[in-house]
PDB file of N, CA and C in Angstrom:
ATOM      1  N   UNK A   1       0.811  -1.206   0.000  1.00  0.00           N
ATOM      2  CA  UNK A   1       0.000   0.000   0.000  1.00  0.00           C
ATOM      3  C   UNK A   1       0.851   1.266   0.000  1.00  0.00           C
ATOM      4  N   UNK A   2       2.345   1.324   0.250  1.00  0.00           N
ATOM      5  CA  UNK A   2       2.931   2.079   0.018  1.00  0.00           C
ATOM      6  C   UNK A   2       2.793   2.895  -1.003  1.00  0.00           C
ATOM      7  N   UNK A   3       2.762   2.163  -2.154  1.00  0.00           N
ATOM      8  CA  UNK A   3       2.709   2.492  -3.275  1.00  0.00           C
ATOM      9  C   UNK A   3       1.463   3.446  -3.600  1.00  0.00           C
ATOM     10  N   UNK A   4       0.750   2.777  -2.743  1.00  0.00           N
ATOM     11  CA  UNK A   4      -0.773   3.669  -3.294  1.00  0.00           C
ATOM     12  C   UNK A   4      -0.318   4.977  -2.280  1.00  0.00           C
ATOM     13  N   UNK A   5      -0.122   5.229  -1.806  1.00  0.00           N
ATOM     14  CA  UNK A   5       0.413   6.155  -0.686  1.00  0.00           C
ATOM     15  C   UNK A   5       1.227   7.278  -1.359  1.00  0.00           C
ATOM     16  N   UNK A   6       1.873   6.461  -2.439  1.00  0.00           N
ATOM     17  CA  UNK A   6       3.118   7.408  -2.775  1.00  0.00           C
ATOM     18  C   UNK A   6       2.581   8.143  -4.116  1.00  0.00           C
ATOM     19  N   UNK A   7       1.240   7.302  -4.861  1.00  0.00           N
ATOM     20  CA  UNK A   7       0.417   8.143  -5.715  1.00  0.00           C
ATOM     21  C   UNK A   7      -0.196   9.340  -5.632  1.00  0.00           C
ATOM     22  N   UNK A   8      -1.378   9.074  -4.338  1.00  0.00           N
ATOM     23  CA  UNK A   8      -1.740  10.000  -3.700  1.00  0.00           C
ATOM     24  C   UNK A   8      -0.916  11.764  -3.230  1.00  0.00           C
ATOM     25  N   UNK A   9       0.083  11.029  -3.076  1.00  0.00           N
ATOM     26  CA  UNK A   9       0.954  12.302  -2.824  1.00  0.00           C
ATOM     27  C   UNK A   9       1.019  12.908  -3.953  1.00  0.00           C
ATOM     28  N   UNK A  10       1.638  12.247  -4.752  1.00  0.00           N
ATOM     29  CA  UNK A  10       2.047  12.523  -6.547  1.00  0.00           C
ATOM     30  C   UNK A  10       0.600  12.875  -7.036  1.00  0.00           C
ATOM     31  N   UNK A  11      -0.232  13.101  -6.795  1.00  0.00           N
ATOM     32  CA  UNK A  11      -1.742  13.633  -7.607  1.00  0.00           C
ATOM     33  C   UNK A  11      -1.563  14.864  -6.525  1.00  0.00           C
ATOM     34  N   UNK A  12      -1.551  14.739  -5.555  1.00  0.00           N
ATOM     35  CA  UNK A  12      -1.718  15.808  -4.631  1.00  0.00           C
ATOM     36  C   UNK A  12      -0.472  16.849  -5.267  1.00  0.00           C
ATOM     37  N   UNK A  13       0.417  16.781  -5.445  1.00  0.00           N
ATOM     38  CA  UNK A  13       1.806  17.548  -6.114  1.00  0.00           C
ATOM     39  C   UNK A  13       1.562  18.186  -7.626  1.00  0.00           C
ATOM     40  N   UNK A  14       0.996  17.139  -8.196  1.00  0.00           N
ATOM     41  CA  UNK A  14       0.238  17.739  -9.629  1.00  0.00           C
ATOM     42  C   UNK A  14      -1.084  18.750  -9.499  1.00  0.00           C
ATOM     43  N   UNK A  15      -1.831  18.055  -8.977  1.00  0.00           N
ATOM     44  CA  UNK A  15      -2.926  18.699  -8.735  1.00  0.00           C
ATOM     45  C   UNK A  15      -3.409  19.121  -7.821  1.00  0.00           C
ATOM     46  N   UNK A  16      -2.752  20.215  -7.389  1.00  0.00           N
ATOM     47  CA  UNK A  16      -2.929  21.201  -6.065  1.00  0.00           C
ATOM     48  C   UNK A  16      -4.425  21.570  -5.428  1.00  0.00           C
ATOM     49  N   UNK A  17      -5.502  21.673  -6.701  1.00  0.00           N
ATOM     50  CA  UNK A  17      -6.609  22.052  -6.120  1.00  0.00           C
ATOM     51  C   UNK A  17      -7.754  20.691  -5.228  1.00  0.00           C
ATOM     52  N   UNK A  18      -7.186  19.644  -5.723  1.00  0.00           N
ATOM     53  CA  UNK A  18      -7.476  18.279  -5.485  1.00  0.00           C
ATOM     54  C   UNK A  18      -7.513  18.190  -3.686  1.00  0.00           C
ATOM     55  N   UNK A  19      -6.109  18.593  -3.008  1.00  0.00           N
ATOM     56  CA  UNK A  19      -6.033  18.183  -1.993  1.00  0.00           C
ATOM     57  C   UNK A  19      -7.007  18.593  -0.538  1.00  0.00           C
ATOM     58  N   UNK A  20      -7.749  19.783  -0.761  1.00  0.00           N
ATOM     59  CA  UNK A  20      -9.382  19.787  -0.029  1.00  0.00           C
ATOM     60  C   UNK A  20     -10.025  18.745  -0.105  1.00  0.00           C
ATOM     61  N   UNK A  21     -10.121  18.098  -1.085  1.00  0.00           N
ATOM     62  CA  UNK A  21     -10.784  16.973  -1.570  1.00  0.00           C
ATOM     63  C   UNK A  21     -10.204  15.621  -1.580  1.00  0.00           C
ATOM     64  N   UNK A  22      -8.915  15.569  -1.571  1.00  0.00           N
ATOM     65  CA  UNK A  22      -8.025  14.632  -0.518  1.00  0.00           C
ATOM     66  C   UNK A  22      -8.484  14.179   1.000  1.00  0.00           C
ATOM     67  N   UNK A  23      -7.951  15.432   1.456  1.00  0.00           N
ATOM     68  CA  UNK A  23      -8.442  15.332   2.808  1.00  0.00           C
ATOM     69  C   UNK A  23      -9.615  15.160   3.042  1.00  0.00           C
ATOM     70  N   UNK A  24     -10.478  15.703   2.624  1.00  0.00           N
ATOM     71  CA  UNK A  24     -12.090  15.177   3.202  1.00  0.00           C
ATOM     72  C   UNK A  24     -12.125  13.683   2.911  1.00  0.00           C
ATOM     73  N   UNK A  25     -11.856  13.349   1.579  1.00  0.00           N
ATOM     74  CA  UNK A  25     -12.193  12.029   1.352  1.00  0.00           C
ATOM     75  C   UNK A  25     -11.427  11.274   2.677  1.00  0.00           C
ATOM     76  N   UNK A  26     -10.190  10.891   2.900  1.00  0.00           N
ATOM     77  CA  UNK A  26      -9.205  10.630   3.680  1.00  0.00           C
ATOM     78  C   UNK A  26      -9.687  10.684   4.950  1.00  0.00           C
ATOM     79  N   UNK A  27     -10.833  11.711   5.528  1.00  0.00           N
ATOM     80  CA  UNK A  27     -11.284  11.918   6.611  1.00  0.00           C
ATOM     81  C   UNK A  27     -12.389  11.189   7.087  1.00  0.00           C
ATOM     82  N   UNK A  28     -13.431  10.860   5.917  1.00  0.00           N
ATOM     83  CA  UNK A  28     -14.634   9.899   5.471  1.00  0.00           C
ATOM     84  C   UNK A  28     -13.976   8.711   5.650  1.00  0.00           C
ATOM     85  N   UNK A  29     -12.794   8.432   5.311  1.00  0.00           N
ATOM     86  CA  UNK A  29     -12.781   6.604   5.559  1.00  0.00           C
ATOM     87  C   UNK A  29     -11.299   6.344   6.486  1.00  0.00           C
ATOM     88  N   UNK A  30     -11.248   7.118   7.368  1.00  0.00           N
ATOM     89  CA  UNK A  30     -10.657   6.993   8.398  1.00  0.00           C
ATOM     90  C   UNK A  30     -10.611   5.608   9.609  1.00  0.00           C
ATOM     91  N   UNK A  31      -9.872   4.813   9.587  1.00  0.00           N
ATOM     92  CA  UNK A  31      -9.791   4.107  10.875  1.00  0.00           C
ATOM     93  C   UNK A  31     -10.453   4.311  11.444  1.00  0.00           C
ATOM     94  N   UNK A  32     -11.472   3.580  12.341  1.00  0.00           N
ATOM     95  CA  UNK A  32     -12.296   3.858  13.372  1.00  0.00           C
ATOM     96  C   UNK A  32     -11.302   3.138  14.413  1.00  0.00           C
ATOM     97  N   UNK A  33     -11.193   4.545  15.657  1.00  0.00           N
ATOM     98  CA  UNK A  33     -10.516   4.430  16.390  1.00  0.00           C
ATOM     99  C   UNK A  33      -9.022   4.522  16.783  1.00  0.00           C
ATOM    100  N   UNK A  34      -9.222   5.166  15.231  1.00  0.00           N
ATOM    101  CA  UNK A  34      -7.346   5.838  14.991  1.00  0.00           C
ATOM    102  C   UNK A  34      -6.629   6.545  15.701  1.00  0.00           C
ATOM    103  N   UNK A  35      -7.279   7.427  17.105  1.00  0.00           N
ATOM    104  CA  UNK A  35      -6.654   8.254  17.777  1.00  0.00           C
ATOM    105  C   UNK A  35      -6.138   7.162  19.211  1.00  0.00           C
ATOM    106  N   UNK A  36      -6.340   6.294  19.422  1.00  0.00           N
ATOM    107  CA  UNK A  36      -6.136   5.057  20.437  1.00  0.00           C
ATOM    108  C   UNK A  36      -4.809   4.113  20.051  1.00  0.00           C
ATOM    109  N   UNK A  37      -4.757   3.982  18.866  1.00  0.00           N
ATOM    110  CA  UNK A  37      -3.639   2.759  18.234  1.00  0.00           C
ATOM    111  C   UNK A  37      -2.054   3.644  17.232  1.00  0.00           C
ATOM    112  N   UNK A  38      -1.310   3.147  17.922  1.00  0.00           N
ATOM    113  CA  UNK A  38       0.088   3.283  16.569  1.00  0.00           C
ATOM    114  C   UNK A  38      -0.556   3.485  15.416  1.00  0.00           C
ATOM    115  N   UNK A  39      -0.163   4.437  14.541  1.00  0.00           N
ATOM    116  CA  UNK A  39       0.265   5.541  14.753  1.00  0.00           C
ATOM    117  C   UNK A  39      -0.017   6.995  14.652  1.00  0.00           C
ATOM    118  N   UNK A  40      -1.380   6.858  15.408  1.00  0.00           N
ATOM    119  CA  UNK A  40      -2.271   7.937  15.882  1.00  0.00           C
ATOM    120  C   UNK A  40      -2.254   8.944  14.726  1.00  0.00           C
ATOM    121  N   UNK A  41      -2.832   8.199  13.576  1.00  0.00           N
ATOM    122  CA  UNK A  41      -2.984   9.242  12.123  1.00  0.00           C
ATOM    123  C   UNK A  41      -4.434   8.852  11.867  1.00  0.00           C
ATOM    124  N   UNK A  42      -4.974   9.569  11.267  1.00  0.00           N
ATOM    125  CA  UNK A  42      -6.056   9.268  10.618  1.00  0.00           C
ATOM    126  C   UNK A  42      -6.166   8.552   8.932  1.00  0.00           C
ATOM    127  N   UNK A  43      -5.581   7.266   9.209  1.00  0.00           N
ATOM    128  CA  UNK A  43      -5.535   6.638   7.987  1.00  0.00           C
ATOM    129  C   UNK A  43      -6.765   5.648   7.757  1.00  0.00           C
ATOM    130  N   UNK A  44      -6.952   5.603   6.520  1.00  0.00           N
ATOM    131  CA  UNK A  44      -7.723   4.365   6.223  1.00  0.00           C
ATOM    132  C   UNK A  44      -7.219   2.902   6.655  1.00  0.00           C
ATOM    133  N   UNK A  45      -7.686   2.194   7.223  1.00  0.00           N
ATOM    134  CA  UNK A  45      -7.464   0.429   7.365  1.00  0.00           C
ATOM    135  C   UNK A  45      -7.263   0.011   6.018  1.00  0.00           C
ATOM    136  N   UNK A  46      -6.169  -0.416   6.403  1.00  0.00           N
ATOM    137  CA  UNK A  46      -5.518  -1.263   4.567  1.00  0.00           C
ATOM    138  C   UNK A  46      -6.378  -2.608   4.514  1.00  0.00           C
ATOM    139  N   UNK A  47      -7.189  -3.469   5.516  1.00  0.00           N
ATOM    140  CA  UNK A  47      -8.430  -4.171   4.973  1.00  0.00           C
ATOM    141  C   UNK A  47      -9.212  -3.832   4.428  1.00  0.00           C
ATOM    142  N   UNK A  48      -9.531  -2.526   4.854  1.00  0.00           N
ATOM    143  CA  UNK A  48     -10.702  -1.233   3.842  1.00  0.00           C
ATOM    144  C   UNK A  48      -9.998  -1.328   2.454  1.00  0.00           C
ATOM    145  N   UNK A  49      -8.792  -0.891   2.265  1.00  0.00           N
ATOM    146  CA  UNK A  49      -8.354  -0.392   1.146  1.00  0.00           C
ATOM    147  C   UNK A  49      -8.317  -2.045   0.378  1.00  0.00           C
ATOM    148  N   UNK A  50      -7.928  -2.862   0.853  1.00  0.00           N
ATOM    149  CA  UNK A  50      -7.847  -4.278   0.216  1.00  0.00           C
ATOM    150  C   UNK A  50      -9.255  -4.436  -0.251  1.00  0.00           C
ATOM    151  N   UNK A  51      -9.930  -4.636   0.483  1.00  0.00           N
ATOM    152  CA  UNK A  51     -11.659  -5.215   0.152  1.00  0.00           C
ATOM    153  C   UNK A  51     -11.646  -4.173  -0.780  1.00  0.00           C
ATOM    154  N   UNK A  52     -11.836  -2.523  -0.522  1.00  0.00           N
ATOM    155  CA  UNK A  52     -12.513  -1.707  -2.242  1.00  0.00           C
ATOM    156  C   UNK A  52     -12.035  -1.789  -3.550  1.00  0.00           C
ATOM    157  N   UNK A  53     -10.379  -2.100  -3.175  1.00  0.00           N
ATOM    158  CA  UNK A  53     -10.041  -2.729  -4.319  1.00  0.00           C
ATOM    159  C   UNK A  53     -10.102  -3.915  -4.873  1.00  0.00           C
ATOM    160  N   UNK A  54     -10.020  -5.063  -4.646  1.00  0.00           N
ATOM    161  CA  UNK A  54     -10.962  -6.302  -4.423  1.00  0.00           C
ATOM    162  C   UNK A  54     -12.469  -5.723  -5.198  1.00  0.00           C
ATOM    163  N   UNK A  55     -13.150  -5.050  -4.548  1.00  0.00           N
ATOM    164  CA  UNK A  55     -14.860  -4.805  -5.222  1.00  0.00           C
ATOM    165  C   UNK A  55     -15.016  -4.258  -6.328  1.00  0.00           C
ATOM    166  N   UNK A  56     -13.744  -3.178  -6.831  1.00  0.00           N
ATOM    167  CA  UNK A  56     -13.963  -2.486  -7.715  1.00  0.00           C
ATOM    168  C   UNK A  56     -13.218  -2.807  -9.237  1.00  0.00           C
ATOM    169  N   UNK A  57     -12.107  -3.720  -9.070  1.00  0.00           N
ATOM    170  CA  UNK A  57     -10.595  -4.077  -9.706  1.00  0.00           C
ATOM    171  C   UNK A  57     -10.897  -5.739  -9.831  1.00  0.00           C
ATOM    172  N   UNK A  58     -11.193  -6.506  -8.412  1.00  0.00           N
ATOM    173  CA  UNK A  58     -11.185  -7.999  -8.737  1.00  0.00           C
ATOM    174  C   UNK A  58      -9.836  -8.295  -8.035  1.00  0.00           C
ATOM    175  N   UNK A  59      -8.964  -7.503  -7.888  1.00  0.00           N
ATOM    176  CA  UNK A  59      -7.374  -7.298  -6.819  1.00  0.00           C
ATOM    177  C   UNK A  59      -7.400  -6.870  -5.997  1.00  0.00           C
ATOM    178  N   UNK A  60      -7.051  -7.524  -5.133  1.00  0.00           N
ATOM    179  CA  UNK A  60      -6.768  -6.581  -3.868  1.00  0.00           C
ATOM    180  C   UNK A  60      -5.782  -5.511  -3.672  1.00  0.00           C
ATOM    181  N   UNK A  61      -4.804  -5.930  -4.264  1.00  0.00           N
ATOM    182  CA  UNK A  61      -3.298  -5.724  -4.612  1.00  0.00           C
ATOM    183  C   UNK A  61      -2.955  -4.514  -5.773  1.00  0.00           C
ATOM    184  N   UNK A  62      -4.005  -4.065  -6.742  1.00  0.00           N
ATOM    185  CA  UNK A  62      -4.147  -3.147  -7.567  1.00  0.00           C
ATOM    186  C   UNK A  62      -4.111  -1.752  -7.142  1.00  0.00           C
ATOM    187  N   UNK A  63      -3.406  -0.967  -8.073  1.00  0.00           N
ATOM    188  CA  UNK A  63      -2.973   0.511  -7.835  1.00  0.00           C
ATOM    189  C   UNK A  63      -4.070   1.493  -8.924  1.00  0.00           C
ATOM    190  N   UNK A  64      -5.177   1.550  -8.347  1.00  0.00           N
ATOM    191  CA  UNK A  64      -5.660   2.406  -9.824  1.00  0.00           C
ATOM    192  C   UNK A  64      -5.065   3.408 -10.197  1.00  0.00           C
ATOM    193  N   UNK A  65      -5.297   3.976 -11.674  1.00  0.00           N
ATOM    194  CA  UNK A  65      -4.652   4.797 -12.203  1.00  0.00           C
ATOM    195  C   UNK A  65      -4.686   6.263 -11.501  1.00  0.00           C
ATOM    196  N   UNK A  66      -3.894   7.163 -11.918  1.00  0.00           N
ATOM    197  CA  UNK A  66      -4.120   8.634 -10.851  1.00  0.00           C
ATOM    198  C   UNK A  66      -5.445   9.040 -11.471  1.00  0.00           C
ATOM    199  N   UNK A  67      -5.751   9.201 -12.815  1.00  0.00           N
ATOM    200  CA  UNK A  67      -7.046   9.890 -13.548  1.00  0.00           C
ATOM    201  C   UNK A  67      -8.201   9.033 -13.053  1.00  0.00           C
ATOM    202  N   UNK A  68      -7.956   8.037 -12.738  1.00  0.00           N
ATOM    203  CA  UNK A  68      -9.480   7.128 -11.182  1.00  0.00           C
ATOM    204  C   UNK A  68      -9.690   7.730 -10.600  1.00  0.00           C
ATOM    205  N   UNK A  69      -8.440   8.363  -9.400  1.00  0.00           N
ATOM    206  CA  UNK A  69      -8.550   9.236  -8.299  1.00  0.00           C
ATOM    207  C   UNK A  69      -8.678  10.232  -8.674  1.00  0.00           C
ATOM    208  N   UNK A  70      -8.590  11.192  -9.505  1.00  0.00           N
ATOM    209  CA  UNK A  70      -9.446  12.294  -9.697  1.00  0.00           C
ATOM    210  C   UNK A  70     -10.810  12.181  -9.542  1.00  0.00           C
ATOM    211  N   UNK A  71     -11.197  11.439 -10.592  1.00  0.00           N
ATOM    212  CA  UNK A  71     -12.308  11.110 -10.786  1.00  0.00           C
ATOM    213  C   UNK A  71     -13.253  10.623  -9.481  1.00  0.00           C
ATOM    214  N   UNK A  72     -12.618   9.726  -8.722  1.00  0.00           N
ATOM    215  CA  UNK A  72     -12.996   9.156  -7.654  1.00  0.00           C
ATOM    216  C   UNK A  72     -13.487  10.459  -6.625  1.00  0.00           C
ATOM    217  N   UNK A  73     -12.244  11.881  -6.553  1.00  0.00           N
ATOM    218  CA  UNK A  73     -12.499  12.328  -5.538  1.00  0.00           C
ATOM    219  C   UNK A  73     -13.482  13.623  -6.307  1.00  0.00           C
ATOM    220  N   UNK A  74     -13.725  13.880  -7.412  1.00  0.00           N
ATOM    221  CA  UNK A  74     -14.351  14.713  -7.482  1.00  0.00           C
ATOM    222  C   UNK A  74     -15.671  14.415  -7.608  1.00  0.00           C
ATOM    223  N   UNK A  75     -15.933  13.048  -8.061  1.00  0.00           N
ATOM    224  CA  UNK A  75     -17.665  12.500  -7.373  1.00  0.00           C
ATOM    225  C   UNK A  75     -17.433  12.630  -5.659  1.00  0.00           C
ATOM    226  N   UNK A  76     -16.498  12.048  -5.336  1.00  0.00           N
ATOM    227  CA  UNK A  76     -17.021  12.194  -3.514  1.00  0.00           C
ATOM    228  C   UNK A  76     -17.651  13.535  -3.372  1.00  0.00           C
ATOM    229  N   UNK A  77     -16.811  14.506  -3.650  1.00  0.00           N
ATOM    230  CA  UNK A  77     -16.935  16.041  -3.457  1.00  0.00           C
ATOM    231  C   UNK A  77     -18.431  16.503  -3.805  1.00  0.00           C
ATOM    232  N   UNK A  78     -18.938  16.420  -5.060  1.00  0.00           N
ATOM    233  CA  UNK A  78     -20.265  16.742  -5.609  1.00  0.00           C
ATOM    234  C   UNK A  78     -21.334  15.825  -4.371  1.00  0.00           C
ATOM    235  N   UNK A  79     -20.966  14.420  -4.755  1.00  0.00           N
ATOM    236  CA  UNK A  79     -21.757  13.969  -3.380  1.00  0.00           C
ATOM    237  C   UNK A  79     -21.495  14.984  -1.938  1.00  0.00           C
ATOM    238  N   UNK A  80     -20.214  15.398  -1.467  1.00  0.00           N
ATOM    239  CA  UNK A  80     -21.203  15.581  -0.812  1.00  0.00           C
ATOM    240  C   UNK A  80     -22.057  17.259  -0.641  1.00  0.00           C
ATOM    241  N   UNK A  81     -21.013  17.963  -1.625  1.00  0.00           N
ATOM    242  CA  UNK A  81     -21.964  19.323  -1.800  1.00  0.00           C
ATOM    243  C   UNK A  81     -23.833  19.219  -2.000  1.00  0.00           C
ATOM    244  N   UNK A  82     -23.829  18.057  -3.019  1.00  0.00           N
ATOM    245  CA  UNK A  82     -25.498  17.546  -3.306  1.00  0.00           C
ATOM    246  C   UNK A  82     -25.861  17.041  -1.624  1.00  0.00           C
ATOM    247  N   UNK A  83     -25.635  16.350  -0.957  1.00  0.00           N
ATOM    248  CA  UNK A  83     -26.069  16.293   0.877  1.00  0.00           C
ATOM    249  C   UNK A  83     -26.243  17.018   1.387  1.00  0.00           C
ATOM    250  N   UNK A  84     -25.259  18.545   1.024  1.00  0.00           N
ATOM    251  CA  UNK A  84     -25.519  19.308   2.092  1.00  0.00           C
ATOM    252  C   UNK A  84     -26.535  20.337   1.369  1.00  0.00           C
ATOM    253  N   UNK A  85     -26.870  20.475   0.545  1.00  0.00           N
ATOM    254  CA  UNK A  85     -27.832  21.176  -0.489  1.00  0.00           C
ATOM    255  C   UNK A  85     -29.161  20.422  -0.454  1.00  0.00           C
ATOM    256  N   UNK A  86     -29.124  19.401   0.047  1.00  0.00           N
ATOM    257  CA  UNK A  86     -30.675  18.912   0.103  1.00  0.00           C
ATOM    258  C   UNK A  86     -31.288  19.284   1.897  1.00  0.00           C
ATOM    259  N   UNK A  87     -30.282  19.547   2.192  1.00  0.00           N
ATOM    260  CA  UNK A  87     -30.699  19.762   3.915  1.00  0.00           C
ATOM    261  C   UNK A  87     -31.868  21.286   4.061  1.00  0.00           C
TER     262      UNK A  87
END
């Protein structure tokens, strides 16, 4: 998962306006209970990250492309501007 780690950064470095939308996403699938355990970050559980890739790829082990994660985070984003616009 390193690897996926080291993408993320590298989209975040290219695409500067992305990383609001980094972080929120990043914040949404946070460890439950991340402030209690090594190493008190707010990361996703790499079983999380195994299983979505697994659901979405058929691999667990798969790196999607960076133009996914765009894509990926700028639906999160609209989702959730459309949530808070229906309130």
């Amino acid at each position: 998962m390193a690897l996926l780690l080291k993408r993320l950064v590298l989209l975040a470095l290219r695409h500067p306006l992305l990383i609001p939308d980094l972080l929120r996403t990043g914040w949404a699938v946070r460890r439950f209970g991340w402030y209690a355990k090594p190493p008190f970050l707010p990361l996703p559980a790499w079983t999380y990250l195994r299983w979505r890739m697994d659901t979405a790829y058929g691999d667990p082990d798969v790196i999607p492309p960076a133009d996914e994660f765009r894509r990926y985070l700028r639906w999160a984003r609209d989702l959730r501007r459309a949530a808070r616009n229906d309130r």
